[in-house]
N, C-alpha and C. Protein backbone atom coordinates (compact mmCIF):
# COMPACT_ATOMS: atom_id res chain seq x y z
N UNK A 1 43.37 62.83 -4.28
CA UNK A 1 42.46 62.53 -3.18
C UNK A 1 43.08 62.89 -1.86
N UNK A 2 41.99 63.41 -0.61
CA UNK A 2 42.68 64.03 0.37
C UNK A 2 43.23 62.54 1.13
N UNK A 3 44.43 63.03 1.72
CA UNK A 3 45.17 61.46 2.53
C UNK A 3 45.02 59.95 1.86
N UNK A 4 45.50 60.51 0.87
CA UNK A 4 45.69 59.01 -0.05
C UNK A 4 46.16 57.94 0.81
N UNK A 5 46.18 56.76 0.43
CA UNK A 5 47.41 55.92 1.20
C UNK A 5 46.45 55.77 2.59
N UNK A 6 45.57 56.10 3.08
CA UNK A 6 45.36 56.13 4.39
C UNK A 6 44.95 54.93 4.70
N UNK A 7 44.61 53.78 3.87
CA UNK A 7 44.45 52.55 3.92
C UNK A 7 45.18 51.66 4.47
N UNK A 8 46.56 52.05 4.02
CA UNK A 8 47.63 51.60 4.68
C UNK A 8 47.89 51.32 5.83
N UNK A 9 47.48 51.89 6.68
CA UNK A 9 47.16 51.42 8.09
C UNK A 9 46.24 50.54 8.76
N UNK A 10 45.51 49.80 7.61
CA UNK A 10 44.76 48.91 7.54
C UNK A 10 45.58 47.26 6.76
N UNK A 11 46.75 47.50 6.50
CA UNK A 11 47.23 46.40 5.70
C UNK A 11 47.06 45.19 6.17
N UNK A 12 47.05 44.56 7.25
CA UNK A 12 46.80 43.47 7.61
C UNK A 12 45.38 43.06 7.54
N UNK A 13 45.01 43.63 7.17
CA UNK A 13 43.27 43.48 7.38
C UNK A 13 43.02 43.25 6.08
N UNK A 14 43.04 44.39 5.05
CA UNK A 14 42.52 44.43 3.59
C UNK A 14 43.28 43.68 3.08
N UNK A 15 42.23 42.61 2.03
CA UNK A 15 42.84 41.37 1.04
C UNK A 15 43.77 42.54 0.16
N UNK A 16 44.27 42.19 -0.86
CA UNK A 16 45.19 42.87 -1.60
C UNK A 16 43.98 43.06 -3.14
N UNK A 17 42.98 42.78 -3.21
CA UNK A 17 42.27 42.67 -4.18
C UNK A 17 41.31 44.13 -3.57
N UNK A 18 41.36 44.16 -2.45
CA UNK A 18 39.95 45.29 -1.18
C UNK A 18 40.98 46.24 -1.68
N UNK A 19 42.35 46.42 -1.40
CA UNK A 19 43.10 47.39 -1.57
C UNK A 19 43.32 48.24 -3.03
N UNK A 20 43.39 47.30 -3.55
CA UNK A 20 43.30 47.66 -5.14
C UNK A 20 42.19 48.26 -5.61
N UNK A 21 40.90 48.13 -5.20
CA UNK A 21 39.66 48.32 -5.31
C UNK A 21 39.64 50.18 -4.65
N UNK A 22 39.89 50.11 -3.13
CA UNK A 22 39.79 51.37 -2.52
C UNK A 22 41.07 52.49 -3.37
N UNK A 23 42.54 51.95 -3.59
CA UNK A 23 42.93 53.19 -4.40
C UNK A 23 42.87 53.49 -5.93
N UNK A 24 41.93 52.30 -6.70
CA UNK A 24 41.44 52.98 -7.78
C UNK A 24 40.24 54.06 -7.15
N UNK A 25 39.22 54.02 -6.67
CA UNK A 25 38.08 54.20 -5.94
C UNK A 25 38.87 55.94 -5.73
N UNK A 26 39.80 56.05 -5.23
CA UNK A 26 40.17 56.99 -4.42
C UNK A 26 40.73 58.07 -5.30
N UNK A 27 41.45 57.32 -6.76
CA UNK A 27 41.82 58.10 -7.88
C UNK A 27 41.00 58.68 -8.59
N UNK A 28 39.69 57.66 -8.49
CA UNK A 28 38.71 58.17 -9.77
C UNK A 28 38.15 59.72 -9.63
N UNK A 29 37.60 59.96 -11.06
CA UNK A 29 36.55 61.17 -10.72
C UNK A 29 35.56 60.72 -11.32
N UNK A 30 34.62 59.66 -11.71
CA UNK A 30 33.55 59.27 -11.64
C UNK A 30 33.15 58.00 -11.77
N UNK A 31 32.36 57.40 -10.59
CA UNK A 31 31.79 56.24 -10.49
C UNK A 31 30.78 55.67 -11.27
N UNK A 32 30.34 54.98 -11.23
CA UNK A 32 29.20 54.68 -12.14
C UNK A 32 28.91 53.07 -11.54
N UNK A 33 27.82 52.98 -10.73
CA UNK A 33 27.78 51.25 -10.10
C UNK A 33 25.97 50.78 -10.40
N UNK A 34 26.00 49.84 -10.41
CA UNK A 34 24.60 49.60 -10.37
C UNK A 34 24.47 48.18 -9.28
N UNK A 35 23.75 48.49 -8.52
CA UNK A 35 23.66 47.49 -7.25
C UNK A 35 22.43 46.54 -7.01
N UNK A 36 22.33 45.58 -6.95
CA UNK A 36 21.25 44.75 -6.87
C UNK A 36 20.32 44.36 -5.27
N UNK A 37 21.78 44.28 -4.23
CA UNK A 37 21.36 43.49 -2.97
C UNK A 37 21.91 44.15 -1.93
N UNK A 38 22.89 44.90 -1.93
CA UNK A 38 22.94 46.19 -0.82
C UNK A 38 23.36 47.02 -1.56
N UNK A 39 23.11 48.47 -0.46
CA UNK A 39 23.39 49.44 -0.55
C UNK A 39 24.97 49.79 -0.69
N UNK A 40 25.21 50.47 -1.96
CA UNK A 40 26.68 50.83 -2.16
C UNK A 40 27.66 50.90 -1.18
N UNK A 41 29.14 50.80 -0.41
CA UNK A 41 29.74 50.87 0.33
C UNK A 41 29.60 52.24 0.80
N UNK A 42 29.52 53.43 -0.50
CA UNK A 42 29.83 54.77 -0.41
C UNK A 42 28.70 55.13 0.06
N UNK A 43 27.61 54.70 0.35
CA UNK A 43 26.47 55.00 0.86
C UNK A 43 25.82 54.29 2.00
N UNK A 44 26.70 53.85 2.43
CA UNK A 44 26.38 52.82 4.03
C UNK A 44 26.30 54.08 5.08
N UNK A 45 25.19 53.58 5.79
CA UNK A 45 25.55 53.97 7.24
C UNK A 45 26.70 53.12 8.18
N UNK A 46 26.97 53.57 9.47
CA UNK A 46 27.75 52.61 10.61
C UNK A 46 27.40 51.11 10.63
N UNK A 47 26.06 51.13 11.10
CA UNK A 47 24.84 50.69 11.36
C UNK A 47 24.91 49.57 10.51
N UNK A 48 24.35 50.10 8.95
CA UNK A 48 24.45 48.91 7.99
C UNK A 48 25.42 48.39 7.26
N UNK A 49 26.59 49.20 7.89
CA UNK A 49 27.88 48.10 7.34
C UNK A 49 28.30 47.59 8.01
N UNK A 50 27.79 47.84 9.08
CA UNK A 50 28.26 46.48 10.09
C UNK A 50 27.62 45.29 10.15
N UNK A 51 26.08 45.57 10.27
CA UNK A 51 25.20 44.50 9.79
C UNK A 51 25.63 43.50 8.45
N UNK A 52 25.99 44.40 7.24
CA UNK A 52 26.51 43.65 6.27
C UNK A 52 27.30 42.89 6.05
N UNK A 53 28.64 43.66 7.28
CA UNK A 53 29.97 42.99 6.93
C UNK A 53 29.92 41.68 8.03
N UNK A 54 28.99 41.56 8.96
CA UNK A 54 28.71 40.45 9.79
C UNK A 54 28.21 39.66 9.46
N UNK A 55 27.69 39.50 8.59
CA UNK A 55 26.53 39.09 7.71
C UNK A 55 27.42 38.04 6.69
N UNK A 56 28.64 38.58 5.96
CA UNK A 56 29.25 38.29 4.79
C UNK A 56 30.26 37.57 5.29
N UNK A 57 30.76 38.08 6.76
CA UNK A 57 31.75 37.62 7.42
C UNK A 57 31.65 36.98 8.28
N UNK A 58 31.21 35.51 8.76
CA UNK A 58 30.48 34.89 9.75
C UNK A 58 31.64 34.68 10.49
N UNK A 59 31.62 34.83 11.91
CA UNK A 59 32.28 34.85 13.06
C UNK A 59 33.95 35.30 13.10
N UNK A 60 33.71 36.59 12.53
CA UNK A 60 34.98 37.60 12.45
C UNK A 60 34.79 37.74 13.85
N UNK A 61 36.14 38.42 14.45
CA UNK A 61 36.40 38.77 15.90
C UNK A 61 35.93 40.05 15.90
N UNK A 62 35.43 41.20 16.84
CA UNK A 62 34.27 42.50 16.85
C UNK A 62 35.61 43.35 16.60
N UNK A 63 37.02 43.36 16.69
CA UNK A 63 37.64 43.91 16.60
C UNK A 63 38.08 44.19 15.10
N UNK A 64 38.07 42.75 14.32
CA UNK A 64 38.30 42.98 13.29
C UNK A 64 37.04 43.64 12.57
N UNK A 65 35.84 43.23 12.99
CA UNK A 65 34.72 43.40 12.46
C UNK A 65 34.55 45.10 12.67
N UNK A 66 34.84 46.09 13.66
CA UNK A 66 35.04 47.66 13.68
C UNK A 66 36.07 47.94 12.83
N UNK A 67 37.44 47.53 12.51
CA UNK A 67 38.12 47.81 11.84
C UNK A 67 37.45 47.73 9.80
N UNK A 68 36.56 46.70 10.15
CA UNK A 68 36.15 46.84 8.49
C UNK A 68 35.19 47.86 8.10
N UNK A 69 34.41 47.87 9.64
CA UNK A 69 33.87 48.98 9.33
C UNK A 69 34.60 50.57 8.90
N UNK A 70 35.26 50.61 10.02
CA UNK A 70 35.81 51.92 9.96
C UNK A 70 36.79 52.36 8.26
N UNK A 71 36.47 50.97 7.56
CA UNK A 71 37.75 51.00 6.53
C UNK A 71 36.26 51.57 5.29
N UNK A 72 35.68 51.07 5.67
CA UNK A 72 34.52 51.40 4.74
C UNK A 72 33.65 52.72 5.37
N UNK A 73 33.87 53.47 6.24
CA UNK A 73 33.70 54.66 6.29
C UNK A 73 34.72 55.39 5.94
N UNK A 74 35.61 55.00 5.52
CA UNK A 74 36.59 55.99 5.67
C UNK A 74 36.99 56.41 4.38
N UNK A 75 36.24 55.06 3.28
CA UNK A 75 36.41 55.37 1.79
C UNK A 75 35.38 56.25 1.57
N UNK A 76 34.16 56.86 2.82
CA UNK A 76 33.36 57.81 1.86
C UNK A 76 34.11 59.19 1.62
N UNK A 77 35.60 59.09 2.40
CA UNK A 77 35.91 60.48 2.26
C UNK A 77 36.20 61.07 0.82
N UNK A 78 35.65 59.97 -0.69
CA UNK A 78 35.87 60.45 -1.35
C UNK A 78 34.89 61.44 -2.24
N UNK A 79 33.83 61.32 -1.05
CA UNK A 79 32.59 61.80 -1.72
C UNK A 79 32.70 63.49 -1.11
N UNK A 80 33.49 63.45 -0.23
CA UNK A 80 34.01 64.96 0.63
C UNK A 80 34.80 65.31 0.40
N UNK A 81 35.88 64.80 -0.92
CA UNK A 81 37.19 65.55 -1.15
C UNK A 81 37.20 66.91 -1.76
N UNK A 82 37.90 67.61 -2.52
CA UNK A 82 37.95 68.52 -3.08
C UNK A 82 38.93 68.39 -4.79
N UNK A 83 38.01 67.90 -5.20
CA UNK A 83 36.66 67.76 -5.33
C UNK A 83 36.41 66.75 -5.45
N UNK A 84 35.08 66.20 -5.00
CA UNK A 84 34.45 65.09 -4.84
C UNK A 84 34.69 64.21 -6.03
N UNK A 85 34.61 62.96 -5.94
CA UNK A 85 34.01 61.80 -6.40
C UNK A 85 32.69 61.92 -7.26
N UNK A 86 32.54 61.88 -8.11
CA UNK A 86 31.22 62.14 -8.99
C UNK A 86 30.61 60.63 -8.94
N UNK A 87 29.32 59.82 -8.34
CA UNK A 87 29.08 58.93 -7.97
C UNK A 87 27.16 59.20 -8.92
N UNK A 88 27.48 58.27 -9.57
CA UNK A 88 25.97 57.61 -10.32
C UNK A 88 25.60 56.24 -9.45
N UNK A 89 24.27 56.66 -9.53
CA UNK A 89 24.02 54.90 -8.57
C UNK A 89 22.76 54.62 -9.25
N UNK A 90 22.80 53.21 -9.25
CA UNK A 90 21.34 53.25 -10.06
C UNK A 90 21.09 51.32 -9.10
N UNK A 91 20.14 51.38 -7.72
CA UNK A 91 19.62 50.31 -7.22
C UNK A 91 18.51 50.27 -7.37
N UNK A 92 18.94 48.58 -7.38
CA UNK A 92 17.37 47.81 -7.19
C UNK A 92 16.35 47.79 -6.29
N UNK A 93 15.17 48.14 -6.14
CA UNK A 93 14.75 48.53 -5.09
C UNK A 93 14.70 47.37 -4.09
N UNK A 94 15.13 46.49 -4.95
CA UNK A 94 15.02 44.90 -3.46
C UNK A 94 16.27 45.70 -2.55
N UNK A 95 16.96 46.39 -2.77
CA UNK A 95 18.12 46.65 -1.97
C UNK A 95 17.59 47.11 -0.75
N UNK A 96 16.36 48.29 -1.11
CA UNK A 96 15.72 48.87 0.13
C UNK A 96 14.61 48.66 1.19
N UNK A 97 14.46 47.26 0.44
CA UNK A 97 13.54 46.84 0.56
C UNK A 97 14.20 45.33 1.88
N UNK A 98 15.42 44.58 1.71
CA UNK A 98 16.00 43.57 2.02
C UNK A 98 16.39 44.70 3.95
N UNK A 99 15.42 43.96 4.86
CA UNK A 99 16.07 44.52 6.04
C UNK A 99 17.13 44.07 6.51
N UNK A 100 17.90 44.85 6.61
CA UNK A 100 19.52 44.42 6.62
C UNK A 100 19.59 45.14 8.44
N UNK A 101 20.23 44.40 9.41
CA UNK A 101 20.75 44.96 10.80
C UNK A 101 18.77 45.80 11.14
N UNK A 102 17.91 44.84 10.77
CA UNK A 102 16.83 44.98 11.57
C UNK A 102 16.16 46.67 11.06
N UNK A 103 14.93 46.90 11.37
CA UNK A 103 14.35 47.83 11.01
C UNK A 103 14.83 49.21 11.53
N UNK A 104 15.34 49.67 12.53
CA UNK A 104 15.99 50.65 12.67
C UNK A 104 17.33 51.17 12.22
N UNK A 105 18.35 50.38 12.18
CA UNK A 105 19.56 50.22 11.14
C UNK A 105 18.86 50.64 9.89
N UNK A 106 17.77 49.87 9.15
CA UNK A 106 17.25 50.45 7.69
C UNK A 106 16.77 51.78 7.93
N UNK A 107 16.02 51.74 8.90
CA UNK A 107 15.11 53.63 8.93
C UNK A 107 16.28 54.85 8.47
N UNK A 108 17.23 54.16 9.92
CA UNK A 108 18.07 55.21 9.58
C UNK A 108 19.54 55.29 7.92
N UNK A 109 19.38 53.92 7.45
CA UNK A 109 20.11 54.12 6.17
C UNK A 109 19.27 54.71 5.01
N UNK A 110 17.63 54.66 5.18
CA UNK A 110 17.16 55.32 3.75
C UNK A 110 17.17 56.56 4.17
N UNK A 111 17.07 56.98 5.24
CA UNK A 111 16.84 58.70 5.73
C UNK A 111 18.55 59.04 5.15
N UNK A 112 19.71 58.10 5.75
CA UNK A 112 21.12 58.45 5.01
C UNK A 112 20.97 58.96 3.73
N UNK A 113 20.54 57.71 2.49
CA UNK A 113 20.46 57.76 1.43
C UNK A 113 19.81 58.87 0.44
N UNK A 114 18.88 59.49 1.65
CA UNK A 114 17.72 60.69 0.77
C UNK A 114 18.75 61.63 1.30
N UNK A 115 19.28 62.11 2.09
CA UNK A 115 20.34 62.92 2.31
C UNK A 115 21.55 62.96 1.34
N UNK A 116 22.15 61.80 1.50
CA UNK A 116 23.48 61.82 0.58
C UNK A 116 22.89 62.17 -1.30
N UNK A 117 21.34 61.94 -1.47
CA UNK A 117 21.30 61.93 -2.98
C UNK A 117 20.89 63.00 -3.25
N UNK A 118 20.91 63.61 -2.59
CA UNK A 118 20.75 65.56 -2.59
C UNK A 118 21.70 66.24 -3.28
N UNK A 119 22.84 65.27 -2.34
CA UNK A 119 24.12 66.46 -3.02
C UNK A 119 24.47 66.59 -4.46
N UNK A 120 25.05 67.47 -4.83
CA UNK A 120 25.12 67.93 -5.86
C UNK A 120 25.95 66.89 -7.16
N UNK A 121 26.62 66.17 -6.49
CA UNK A 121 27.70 65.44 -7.14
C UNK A 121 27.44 63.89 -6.91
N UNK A 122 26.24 63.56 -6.59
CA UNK A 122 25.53 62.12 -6.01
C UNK A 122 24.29 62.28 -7.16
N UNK A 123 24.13 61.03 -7.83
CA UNK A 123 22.74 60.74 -9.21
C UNK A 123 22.70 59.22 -8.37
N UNK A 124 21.19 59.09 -7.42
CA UNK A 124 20.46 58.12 -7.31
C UNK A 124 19.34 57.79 -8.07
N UNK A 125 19.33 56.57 -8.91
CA UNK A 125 17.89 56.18 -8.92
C UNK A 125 17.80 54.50 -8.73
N UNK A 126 16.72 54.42 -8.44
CA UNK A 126 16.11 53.23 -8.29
C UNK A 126 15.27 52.65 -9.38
N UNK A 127 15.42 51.43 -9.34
CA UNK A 127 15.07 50.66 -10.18
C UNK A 127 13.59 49.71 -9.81
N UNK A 128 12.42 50.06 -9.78
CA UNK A 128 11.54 49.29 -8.70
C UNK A 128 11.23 48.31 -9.67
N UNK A 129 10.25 47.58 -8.74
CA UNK A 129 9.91 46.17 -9.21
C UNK A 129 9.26 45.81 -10.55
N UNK A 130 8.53 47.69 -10.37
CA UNK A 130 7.75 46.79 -11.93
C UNK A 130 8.08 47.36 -12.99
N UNK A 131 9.61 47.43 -12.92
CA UNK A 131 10.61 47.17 -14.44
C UNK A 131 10.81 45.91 -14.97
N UNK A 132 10.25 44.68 -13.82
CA UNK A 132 10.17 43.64 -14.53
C UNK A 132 11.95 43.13 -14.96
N UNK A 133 12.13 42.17 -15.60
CA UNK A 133 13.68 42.07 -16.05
C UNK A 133 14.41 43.41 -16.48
N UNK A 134 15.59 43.24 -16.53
CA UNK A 134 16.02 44.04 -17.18
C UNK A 134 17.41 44.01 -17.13
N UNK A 135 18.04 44.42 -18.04
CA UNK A 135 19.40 44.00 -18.14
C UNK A 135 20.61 44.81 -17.01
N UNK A 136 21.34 43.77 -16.87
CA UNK A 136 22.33 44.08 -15.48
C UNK A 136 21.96 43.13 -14.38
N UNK A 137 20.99 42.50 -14.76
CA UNK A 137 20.88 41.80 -13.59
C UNK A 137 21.47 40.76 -13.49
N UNK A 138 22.15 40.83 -14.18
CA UNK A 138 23.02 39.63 -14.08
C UNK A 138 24.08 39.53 -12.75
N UNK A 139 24.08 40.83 -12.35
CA UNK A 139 24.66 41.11 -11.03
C UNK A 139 25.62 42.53 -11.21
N UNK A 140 25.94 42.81 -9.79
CA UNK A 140 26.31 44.46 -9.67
C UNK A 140 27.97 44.41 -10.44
N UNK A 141 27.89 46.12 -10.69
CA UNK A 141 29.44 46.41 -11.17
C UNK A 141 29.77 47.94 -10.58
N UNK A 142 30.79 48.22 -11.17
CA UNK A 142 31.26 49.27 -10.84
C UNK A 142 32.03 50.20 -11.90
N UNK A 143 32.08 51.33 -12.66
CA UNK A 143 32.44 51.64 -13.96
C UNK A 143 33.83 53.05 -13.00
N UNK A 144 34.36 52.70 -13.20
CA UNK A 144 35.35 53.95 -12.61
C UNK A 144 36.31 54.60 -13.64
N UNK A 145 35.93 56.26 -13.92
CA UNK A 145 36.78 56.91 -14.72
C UNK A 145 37.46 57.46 -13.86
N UNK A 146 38.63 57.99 -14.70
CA UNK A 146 39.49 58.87 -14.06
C UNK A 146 40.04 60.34 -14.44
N UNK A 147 40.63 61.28 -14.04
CA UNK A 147 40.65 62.67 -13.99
C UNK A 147 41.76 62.65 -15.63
N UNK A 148 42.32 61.71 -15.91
CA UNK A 148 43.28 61.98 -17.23
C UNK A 148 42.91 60.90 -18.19
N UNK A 149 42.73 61.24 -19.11
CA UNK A 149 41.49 60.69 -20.10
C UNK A 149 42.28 59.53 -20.63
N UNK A 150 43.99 59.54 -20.40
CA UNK A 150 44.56 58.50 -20.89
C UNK A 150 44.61 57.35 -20.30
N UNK A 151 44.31 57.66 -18.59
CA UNK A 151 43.98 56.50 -17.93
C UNK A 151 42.66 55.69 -18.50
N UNK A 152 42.63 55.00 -18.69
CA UNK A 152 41.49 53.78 -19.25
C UNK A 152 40.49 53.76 -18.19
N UNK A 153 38.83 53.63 -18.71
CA UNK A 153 38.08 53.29 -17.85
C UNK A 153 37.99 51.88 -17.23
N UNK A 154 37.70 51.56 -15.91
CA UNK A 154 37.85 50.17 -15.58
C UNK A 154 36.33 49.75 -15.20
N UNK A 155 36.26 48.39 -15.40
CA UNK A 155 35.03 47.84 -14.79
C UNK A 155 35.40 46.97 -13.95
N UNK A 156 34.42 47.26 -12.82
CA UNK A 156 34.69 46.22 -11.70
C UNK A 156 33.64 45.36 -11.25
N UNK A 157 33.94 43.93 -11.68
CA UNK A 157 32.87 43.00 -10.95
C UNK A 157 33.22 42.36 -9.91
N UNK A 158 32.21 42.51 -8.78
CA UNK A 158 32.25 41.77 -7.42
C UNK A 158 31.68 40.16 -7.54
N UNK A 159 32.42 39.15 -7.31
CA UNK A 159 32.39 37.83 -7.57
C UNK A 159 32.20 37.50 -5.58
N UNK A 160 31.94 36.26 -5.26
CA UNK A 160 32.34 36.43 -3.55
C UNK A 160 33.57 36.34 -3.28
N UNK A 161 34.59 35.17 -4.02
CA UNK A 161 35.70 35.14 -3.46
C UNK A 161 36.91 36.02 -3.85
N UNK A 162 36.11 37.06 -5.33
CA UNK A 162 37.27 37.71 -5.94
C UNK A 162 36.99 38.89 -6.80
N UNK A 163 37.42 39.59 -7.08
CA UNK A 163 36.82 40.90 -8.09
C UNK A 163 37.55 40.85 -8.80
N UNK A 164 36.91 40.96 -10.40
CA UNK A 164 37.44 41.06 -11.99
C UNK A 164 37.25 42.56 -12.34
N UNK A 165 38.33 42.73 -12.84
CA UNK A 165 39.01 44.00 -13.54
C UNK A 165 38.96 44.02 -15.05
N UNK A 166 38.17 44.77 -15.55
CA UNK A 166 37.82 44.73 -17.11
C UNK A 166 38.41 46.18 -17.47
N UNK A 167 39.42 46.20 -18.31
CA UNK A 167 39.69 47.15 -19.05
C UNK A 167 39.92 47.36 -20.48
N UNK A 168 39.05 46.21 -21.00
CA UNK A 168 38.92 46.06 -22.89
C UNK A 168 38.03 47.22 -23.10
N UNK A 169 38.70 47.57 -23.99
CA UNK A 169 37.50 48.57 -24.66
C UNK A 169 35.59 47.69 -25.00
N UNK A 170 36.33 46.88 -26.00
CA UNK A 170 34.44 46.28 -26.21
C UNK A 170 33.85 45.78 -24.62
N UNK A 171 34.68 45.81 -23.22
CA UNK A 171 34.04 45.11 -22.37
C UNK A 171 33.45 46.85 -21.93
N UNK A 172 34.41 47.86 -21.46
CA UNK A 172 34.18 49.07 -21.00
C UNK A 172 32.59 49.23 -21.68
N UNK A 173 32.23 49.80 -23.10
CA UNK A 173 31.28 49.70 -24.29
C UNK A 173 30.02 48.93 -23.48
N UNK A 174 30.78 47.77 -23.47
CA UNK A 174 29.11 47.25 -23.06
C UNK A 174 28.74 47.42 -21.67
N UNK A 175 29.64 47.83 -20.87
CA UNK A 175 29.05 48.26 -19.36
C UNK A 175 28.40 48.94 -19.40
N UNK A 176 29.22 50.50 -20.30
CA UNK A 176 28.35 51.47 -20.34
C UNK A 176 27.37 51.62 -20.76
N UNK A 177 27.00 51.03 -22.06
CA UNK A 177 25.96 50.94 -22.82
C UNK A 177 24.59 50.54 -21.64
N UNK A 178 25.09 49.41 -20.87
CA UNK A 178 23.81 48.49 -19.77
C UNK A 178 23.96 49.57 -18.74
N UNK A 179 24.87 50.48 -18.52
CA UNK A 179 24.94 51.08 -17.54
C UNK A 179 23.79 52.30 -17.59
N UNK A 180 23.79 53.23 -19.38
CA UNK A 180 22.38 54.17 -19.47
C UNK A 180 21.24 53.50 -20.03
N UNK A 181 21.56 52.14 -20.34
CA UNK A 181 19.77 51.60 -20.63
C UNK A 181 19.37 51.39 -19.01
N UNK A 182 19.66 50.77 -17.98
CA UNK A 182 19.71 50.95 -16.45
C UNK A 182 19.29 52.24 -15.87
N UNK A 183 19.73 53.37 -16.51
CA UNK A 183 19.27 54.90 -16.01
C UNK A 183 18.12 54.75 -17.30
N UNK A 184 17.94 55.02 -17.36
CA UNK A 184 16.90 55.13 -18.96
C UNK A 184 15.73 54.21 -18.06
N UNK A 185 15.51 53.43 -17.67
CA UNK A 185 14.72 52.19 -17.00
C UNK A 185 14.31 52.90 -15.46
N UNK A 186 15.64 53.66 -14.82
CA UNK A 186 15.13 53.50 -13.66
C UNK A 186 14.45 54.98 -13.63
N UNK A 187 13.45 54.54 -12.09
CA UNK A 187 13.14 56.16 -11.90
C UNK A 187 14.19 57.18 -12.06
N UNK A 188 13.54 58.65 -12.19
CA UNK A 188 14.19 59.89 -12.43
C UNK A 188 14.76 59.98 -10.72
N UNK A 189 15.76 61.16 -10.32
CA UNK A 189 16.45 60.99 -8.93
C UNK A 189 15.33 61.74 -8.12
N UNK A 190 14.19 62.58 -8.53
CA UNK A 190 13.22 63.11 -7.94
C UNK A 190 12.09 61.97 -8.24
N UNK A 191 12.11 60.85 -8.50
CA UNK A 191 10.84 60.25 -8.19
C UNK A 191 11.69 58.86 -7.04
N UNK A 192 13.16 58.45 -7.43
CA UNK A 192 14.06 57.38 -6.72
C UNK A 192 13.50 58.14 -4.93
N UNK A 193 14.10 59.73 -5.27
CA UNK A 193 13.78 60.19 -3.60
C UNK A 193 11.92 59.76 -3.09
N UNK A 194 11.55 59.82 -3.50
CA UNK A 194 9.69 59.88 -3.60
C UNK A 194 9.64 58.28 -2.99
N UNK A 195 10.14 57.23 -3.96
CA UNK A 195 9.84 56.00 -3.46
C UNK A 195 10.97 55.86 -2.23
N UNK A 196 11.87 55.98 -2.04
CA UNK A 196 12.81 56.03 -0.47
C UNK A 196 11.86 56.28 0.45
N UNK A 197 11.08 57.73 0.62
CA UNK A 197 10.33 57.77 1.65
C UNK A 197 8.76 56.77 1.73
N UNK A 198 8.63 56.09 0.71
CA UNK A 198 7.30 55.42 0.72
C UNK A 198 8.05 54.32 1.18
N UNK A 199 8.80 53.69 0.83
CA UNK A 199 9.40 52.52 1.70
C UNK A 199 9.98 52.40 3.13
N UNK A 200 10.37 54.05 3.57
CA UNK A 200 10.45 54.49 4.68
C UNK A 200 9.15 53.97 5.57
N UNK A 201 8.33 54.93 4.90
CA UNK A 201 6.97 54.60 5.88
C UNK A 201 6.48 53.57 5.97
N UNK A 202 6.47 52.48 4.91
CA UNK A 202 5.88 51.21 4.91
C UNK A 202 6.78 50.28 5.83
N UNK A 203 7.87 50.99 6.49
CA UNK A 203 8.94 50.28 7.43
C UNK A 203 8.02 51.03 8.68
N UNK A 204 7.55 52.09 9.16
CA UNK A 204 7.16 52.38 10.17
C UNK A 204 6.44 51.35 11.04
């Protein structure tokens, strides 16, 4: 990854669990997350990760509060490396739906989102409402492979006060397994783009 380590200059800031998280993140070559209630980190605007992280972080100082931002822009550089980050996303449409940092902050994160799911190495879909239940909802994860097949795939669950690290095989198995019944369920990435802009406009 280009400027590994660049986190590091963030050490006082990032828990040691955030850190662990960004240089697996930074090793991998393919993601695989499914999100329920915001929009992926790797797919934030300025805008809505600041809203978020203010949001999560009640009465952080604005200094620390730019610094988290800037720490979470700075992990999209893995979607610009050479070569990229291979990133599957598969949200709930409450995600796009939940106005996060007010209606203009959102305008401009789904216009982000139809942009970033263009690229070649980005698989968005959405999951809309009338899928009705469906499994994963039990809450979001994160599936991260890596470039040497001997490294083990990891799963990552976001808890509030802590993130669990799954690297059993039968746990890996069943991520993945919920991870393509989840694609299998959600819209195709040409109909996910279709509903972005209908929720766009219904924000107008």
């Amino acid at each position: 990854g280009g400027g590994a380590g660049w986190w590091h200059a963030y050490r006082g800031l990032i828990p040691p669990q955030y850190r662990d998280f960004i240089s697996l993140e930074s090793q991998a070559r393919t993601a695989r997350t499914l999100e329920t209630s915001v929009v992926p980190g790797l797919l934030q605007t300025a805008g809505y990760a600041r809203a978020v992280t203010r949001a999560s972080l009640d009465g952080l100082p604005t200094g620390q509060l730019d610094s988290l931002v800037e720490v979470r822009l700075a992990r999209q550089g893995v979607l610009r490396s050479d070569p990229p980050l291979r990133l599957s996303a598969v949200l709930d449409e409450a995600v796009l739906r939940r106005e996060v940092g007010g209606r203009r902050v959102m305008r401009e994160q789904l216009r982000h989102l139809s942009r970033v799911a263009q690229l070649p190495h980005v698989q968005l879909q959405l999951l809309p409402f009338s899928v009705g239940g469906y499994v994963g909802l039990t809450g979001p994860f994160v599936i991260f492979s890596f470039p040497t097949t001997s490294d083990l795939d990891v799963v990552v669950l976001d808890h509030l006060t802590s993130s669990l690290y799954l690297e059993r095989k039968e746990d890996l198995e069943a991520y993945s397994s919920a991870f393509r019944t989840l694609q299998a369920h959600a819209l195709s990435p040409e109909h996910s783009l279709d509903l972005i802009a209908a929720i766009d406009r219904d924000g107008q």
